[in-house]
PDB file of N, CA and C in Angstrom:
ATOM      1  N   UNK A   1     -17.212  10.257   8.025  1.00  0.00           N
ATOM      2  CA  UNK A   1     -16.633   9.779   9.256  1.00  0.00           C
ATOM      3  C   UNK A   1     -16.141  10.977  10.053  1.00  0.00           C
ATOM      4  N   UNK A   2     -16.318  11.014  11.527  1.00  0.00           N
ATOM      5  CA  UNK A   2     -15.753  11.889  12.214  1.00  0.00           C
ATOM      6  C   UNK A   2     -14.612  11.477  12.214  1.00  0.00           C
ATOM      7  N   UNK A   3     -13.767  13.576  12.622  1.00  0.00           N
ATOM      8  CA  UNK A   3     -12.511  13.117  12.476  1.00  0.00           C
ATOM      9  C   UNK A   3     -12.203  12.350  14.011  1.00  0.00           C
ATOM     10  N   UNK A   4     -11.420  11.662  14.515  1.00  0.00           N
ATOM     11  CA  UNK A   4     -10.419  11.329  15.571  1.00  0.00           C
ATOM     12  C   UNK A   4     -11.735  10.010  15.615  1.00  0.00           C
ATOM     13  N   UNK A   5     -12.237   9.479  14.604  1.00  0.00           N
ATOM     14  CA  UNK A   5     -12.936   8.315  14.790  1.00  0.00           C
ATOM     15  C   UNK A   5     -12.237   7.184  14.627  1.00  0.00           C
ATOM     16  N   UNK A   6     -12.664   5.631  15.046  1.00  0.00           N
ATOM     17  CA  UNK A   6     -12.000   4.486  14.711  1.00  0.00           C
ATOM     18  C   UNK A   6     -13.231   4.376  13.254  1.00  0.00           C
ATOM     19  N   UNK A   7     -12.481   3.793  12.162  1.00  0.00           N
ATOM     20  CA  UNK A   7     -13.203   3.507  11.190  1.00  0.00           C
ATOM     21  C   UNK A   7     -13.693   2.058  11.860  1.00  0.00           C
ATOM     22  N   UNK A   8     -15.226   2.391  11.838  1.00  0.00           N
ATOM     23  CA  UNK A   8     -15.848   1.600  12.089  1.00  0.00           C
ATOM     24  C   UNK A   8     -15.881   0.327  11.047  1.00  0.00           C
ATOM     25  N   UNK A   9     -15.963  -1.024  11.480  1.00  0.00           N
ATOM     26  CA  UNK A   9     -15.961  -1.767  10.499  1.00  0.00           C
ATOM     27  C   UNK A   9     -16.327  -3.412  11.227  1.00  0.00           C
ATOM     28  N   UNK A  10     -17.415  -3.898  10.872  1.00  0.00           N
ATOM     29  CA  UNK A  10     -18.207  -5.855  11.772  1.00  0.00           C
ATOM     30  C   UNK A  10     -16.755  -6.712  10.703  1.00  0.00           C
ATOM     31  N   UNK A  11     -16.070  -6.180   9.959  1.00  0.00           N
ATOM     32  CA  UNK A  11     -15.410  -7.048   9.040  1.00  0.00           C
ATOM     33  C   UNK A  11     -14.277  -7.251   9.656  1.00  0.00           C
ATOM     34  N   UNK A  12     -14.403  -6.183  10.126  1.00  0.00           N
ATOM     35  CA  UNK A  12     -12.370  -5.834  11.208  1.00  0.00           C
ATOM     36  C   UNK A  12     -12.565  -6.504  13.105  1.00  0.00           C
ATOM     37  N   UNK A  13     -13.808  -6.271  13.060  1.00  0.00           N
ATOM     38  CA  UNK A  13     -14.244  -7.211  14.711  1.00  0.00           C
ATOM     39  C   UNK A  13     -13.831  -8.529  14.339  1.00  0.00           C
ATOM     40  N   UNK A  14     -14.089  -8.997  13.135  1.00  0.00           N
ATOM     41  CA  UNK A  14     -14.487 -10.732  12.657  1.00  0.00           C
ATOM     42  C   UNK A  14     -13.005 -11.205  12.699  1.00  0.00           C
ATOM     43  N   UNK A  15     -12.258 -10.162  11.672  1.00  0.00           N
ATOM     44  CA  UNK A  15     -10.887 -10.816  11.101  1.00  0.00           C
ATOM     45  C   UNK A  15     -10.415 -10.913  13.181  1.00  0.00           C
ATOM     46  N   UNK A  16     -10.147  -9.677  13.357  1.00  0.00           N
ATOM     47  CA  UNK A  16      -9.291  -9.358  14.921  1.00  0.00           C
ATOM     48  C   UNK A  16      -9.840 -10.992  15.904  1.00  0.00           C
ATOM     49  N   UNK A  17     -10.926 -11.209  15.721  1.00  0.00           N
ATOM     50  CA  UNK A  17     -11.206 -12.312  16.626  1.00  0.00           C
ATOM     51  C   UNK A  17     -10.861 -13.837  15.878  1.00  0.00           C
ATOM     52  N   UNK A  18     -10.950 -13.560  14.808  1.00  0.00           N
ATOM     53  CA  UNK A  18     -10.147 -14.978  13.940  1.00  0.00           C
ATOM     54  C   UNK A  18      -8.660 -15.455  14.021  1.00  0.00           C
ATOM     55  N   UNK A  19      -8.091 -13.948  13.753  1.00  0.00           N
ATOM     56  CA  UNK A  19      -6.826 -14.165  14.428  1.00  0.00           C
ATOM     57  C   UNK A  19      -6.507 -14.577  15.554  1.00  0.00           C
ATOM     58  N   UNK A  20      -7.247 -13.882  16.922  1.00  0.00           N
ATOM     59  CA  UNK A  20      -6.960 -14.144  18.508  1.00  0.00           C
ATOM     60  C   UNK A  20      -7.504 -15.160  18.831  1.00  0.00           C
ATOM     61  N   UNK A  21      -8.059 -16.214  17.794  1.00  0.00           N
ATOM     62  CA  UNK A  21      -8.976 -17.457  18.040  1.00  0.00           C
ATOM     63  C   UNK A  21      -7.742 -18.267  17.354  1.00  0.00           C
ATOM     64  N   UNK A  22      -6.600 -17.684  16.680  1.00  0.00           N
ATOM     65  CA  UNK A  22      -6.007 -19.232  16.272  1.00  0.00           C
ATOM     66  C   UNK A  22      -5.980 -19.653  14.597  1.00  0.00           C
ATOM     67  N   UNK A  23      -6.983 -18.349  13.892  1.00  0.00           N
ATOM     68  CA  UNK A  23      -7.402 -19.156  12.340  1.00  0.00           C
ATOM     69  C   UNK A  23      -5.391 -19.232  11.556  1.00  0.00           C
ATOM     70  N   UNK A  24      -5.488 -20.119  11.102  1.00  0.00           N
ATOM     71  CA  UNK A  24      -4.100 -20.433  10.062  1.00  0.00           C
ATOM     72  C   UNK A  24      -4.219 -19.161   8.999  1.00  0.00           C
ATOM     73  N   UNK A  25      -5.123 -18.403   8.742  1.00  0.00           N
ATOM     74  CA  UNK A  25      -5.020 -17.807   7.560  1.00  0.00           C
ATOM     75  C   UNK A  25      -6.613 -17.074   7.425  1.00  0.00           C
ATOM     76  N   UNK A  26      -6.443 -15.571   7.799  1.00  0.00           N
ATOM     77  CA  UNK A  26      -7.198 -14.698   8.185  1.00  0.00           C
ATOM     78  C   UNK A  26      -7.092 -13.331   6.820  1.00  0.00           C
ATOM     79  N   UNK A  27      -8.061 -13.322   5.632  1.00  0.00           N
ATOM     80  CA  UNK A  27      -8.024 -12.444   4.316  1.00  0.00           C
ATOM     81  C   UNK A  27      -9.014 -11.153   5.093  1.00  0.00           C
ATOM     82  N   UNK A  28      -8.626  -9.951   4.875  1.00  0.00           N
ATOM     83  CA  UNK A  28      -9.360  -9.144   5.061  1.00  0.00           C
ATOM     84  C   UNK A  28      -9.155  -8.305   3.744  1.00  0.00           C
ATOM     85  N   UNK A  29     -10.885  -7.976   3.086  1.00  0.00           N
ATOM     86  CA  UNK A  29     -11.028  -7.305   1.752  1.00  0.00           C
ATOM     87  C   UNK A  29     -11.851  -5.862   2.278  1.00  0.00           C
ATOM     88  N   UNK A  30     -11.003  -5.134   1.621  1.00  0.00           N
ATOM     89  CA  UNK A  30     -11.946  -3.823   1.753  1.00  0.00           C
ATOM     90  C   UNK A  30     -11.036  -2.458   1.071  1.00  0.00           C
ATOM     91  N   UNK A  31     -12.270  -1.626   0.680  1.00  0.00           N
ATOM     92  CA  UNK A  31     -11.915  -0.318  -0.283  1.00  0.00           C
ATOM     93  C   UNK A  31     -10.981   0.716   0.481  1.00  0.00           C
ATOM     94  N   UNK A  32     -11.695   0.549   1.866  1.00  0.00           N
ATOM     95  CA  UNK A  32     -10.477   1.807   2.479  1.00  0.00           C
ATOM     96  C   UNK A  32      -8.857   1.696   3.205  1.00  0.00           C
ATOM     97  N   UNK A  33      -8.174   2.618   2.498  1.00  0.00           N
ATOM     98  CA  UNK A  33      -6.922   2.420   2.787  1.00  0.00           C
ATOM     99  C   UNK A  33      -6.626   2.034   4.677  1.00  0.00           C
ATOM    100  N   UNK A  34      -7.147   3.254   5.630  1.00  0.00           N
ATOM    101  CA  UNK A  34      -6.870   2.591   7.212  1.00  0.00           C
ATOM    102  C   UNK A  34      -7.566   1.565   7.650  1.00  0.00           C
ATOM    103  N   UNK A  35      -8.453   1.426   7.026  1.00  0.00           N
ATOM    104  CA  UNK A  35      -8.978  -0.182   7.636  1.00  0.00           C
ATOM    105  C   UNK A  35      -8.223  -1.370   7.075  1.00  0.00           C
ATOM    106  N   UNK A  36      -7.757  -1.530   5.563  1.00  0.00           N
ATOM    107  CA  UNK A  36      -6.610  -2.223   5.267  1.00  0.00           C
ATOM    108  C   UNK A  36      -5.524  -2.393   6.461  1.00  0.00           C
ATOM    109  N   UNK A  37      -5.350  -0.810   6.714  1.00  0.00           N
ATOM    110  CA  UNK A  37      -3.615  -0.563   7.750  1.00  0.00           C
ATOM    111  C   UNK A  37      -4.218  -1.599   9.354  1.00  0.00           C
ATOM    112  N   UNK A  38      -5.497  -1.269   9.509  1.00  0.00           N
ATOM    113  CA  UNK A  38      -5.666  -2.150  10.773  1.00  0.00           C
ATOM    114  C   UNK A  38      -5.635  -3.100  11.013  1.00  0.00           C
ATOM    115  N   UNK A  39      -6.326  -4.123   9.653  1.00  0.00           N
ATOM    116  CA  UNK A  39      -6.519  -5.597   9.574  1.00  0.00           C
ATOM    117  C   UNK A  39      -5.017  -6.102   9.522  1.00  0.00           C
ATOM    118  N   UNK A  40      -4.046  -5.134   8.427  1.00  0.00           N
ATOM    119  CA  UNK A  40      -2.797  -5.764   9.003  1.00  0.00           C
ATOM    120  C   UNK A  40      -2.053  -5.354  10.224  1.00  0.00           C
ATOM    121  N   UNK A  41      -2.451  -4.750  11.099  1.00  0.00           N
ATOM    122  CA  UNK A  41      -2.327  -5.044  12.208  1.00  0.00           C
ATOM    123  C   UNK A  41      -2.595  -5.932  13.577  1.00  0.00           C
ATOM    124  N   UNK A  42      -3.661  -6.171  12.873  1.00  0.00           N
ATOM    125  CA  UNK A  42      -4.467  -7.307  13.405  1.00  0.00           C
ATOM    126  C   UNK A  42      -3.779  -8.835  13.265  1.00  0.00           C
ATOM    127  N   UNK A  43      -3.151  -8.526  11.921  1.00  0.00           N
ATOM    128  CA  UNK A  43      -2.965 -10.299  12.017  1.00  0.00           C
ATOM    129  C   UNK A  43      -3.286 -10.458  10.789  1.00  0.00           C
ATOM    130  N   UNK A  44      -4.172 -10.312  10.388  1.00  0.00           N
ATOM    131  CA  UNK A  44      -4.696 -10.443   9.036  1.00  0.00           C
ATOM    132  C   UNK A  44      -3.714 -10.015   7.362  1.00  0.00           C
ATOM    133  N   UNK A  45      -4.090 -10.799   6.716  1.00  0.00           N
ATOM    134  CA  UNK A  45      -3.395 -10.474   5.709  1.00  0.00           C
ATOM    135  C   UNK A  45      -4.930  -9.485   4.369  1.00  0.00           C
ATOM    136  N   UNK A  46      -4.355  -8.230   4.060  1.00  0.00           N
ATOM    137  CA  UNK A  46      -5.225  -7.268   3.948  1.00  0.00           C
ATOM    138  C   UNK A  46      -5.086  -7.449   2.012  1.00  0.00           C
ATOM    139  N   UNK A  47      -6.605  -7.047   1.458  1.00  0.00           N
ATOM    140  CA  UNK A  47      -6.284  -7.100   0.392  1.00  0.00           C
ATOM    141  C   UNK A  47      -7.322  -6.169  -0.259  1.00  0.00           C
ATOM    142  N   UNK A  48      -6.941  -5.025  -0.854  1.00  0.00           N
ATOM    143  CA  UNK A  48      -7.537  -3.883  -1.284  1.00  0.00           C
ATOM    144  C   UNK A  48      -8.806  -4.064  -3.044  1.00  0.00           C
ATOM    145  N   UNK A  49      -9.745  -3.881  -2.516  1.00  0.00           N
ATOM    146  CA  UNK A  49     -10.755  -3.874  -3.502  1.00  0.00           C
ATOM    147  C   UNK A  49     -10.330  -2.633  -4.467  1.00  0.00           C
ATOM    148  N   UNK A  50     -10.821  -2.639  -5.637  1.00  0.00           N
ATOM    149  CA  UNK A  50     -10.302  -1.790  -6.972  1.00  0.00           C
ATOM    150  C   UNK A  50     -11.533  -0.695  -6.382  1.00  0.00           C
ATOM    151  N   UNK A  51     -12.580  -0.763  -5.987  1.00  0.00           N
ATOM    152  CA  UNK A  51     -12.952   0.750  -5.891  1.00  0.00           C
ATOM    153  C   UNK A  51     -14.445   0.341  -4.628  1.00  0.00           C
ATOM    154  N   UNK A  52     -14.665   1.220  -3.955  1.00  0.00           N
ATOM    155  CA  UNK A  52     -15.906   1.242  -3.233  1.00  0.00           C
ATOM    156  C   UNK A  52     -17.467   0.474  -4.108  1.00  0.00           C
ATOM    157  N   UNK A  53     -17.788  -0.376  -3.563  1.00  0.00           N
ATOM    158  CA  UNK A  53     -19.214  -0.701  -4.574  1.00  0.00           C
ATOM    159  C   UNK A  53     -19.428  -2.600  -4.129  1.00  0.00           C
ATOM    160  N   UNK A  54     -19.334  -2.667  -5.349  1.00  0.00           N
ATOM    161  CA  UNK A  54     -20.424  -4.686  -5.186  1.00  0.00           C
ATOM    162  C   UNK A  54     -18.435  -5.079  -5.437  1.00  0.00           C
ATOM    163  N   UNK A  55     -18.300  -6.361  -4.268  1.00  0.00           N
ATOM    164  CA  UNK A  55     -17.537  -6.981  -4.088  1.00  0.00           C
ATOM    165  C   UNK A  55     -17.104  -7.647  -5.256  1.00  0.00           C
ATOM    166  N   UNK A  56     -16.550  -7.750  -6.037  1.00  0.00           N
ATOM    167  CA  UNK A  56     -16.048  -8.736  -6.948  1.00  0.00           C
ATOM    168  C   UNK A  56     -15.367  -9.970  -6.617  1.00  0.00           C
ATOM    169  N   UNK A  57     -15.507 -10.958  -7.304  1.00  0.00           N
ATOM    170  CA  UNK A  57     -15.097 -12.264  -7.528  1.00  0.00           C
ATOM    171  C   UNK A  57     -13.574 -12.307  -7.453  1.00  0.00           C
ATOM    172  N   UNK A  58     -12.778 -11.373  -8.308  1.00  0.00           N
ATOM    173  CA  UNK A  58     -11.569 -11.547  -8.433  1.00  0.00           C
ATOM    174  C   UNK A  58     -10.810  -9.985  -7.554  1.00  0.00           C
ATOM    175  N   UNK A  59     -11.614  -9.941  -6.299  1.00  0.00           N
ATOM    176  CA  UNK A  59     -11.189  -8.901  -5.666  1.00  0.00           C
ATOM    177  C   UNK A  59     -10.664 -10.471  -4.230  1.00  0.00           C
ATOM    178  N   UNK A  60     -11.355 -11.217  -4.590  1.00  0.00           N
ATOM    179  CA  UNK A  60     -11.275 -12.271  -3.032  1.00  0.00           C
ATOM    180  C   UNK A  60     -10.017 -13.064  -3.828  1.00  0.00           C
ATOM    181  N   UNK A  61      -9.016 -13.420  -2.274  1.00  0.00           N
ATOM    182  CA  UNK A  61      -8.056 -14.469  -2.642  1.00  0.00           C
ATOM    183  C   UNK A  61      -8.662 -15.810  -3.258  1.00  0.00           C
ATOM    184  N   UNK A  62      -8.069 -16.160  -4.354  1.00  0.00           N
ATOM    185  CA  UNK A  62      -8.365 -18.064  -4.800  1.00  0.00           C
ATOM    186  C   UNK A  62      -7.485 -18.813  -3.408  1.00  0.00           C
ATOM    187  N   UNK A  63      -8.280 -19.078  -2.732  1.00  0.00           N
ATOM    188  CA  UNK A  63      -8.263 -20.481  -1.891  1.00  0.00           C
ATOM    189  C   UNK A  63      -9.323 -21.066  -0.981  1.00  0.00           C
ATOM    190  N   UNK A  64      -9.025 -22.179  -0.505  1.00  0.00           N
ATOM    191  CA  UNK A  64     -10.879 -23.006  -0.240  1.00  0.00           C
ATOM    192  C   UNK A  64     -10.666 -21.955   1.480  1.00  0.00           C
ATOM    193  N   UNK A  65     -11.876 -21.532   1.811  1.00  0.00           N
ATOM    194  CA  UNK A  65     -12.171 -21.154   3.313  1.00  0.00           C
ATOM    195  C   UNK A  65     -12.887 -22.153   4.473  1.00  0.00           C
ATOM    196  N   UNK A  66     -12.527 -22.504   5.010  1.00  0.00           N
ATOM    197  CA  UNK A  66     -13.856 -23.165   5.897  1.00  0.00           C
ATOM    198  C   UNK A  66     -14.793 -22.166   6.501  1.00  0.00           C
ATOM    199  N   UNK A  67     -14.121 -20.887   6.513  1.00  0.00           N
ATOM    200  CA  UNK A  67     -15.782 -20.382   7.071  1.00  0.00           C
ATOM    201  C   UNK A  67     -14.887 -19.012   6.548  1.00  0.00           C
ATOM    202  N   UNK A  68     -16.347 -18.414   6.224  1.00  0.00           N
ATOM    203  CA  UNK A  68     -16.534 -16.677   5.258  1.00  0.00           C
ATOM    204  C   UNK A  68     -17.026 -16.118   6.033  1.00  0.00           C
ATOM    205  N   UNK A  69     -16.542 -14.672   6.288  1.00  0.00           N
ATOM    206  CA  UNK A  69     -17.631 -14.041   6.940  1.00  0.00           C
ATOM    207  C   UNK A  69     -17.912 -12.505   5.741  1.00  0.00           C
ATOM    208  N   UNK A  70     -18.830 -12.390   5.797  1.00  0.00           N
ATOM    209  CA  UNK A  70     -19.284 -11.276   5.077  1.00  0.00           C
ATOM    210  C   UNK A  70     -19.993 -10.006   6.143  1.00  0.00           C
ATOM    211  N   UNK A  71     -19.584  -8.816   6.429  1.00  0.00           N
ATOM    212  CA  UNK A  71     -20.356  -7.757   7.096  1.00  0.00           C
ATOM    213  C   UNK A  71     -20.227  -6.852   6.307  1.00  0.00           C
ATOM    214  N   UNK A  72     -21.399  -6.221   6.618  1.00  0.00           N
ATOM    215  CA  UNK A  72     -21.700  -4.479   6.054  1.00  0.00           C
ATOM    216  C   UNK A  72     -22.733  -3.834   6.707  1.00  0.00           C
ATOM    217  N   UNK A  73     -22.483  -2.356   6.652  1.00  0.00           N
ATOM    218  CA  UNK A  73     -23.601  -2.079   7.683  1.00  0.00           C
ATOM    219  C   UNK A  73     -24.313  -1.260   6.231  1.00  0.00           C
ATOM    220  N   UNK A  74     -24.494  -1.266   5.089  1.00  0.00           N
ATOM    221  CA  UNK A  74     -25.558  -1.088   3.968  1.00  0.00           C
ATOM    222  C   UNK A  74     -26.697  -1.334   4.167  1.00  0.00           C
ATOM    223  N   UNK A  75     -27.861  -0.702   4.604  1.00  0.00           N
ATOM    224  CA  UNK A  75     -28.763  -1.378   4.495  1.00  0.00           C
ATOM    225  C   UNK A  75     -29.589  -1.750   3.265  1.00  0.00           C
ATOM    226  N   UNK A  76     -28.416  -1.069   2.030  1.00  0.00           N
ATOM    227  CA  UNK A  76     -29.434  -1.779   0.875  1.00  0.00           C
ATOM    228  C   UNK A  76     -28.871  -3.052   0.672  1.00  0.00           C
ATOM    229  N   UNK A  77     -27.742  -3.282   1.593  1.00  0.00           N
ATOM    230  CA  UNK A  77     -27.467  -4.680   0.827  1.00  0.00           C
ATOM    231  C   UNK A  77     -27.915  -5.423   2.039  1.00  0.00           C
ATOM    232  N   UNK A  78     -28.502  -5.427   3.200  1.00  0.00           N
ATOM    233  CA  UNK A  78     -28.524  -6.040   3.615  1.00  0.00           C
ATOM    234  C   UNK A  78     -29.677  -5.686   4.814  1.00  0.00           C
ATOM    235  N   UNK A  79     -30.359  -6.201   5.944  1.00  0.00           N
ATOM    236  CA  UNK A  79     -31.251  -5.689   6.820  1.00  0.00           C
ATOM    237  C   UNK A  79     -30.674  -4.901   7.437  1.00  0.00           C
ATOM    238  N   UNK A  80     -30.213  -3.757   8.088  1.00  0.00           N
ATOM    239  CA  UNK A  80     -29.149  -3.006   8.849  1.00  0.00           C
ATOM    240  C   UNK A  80     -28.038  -3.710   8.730  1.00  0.00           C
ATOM    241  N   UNK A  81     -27.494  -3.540  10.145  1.00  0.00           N
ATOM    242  CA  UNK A  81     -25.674  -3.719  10.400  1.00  0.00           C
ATOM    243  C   UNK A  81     -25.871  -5.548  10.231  1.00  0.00           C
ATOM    244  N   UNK A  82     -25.231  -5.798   9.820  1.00  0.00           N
ATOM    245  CA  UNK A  82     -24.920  -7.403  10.029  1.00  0.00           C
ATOM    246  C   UNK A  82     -23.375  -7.861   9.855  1.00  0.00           C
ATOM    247  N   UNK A  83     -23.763  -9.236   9.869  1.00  0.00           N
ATOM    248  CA  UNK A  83     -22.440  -9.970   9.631  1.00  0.00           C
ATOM    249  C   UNK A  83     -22.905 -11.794   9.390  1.00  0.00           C
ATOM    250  N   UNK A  84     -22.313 -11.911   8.161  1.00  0.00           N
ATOM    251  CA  UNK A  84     -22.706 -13.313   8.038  1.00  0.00           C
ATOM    252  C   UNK A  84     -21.915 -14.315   7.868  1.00  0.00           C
ATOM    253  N   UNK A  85     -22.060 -15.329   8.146  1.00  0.00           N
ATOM    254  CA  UNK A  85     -20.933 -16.534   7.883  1.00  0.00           C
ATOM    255  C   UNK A  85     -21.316 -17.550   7.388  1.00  0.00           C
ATOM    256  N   UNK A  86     -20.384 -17.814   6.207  1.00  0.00           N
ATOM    257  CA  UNK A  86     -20.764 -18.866   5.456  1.00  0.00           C
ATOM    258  C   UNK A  86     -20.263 -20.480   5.410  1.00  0.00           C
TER     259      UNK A  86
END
């Protein structure tokens, strides 16, 4: 990352507009410490993955969602940049 960059992140667009849309309860998961610091700035309640890599099961809060969103810009995990909702 360049320095004086915004850590780029489709996960931190999603949460920021969930919040300014109204959601009751907005989880943002991710490995890096300032994107954590943003999502709780955002609104979001932030929750730190145990290390960079494949998302774990017991890295996500236990409660029902009506809608998931998943982004990454990996393209091994995924076709380029995306963002999906489940």
């Amino acid at each position: 990352m360049r320095s004086n960059a915004a850590p780029q992140s489709i996960g931190l667009y999603a949460a920021g507009l969930a919040v300014r849309h109204g959601a009751a309860v907005v989880d943002y998961v991710d490995h890096r410490p300032e994107r954590l610091d943003i999502a709780e700035k955002l609104g979001a309640t932030p929750h730190s993955t145990a290390s960079k890599g494949k998302l774990r099961h017991s890295d996500i809060p236990r409660r029902d969602y009506d809608i998931a969103v998943e982004g990454t810009a990996s393209v091994s995990r995924t076709f380029g940049r995306s963002c999906r909702i489940f």
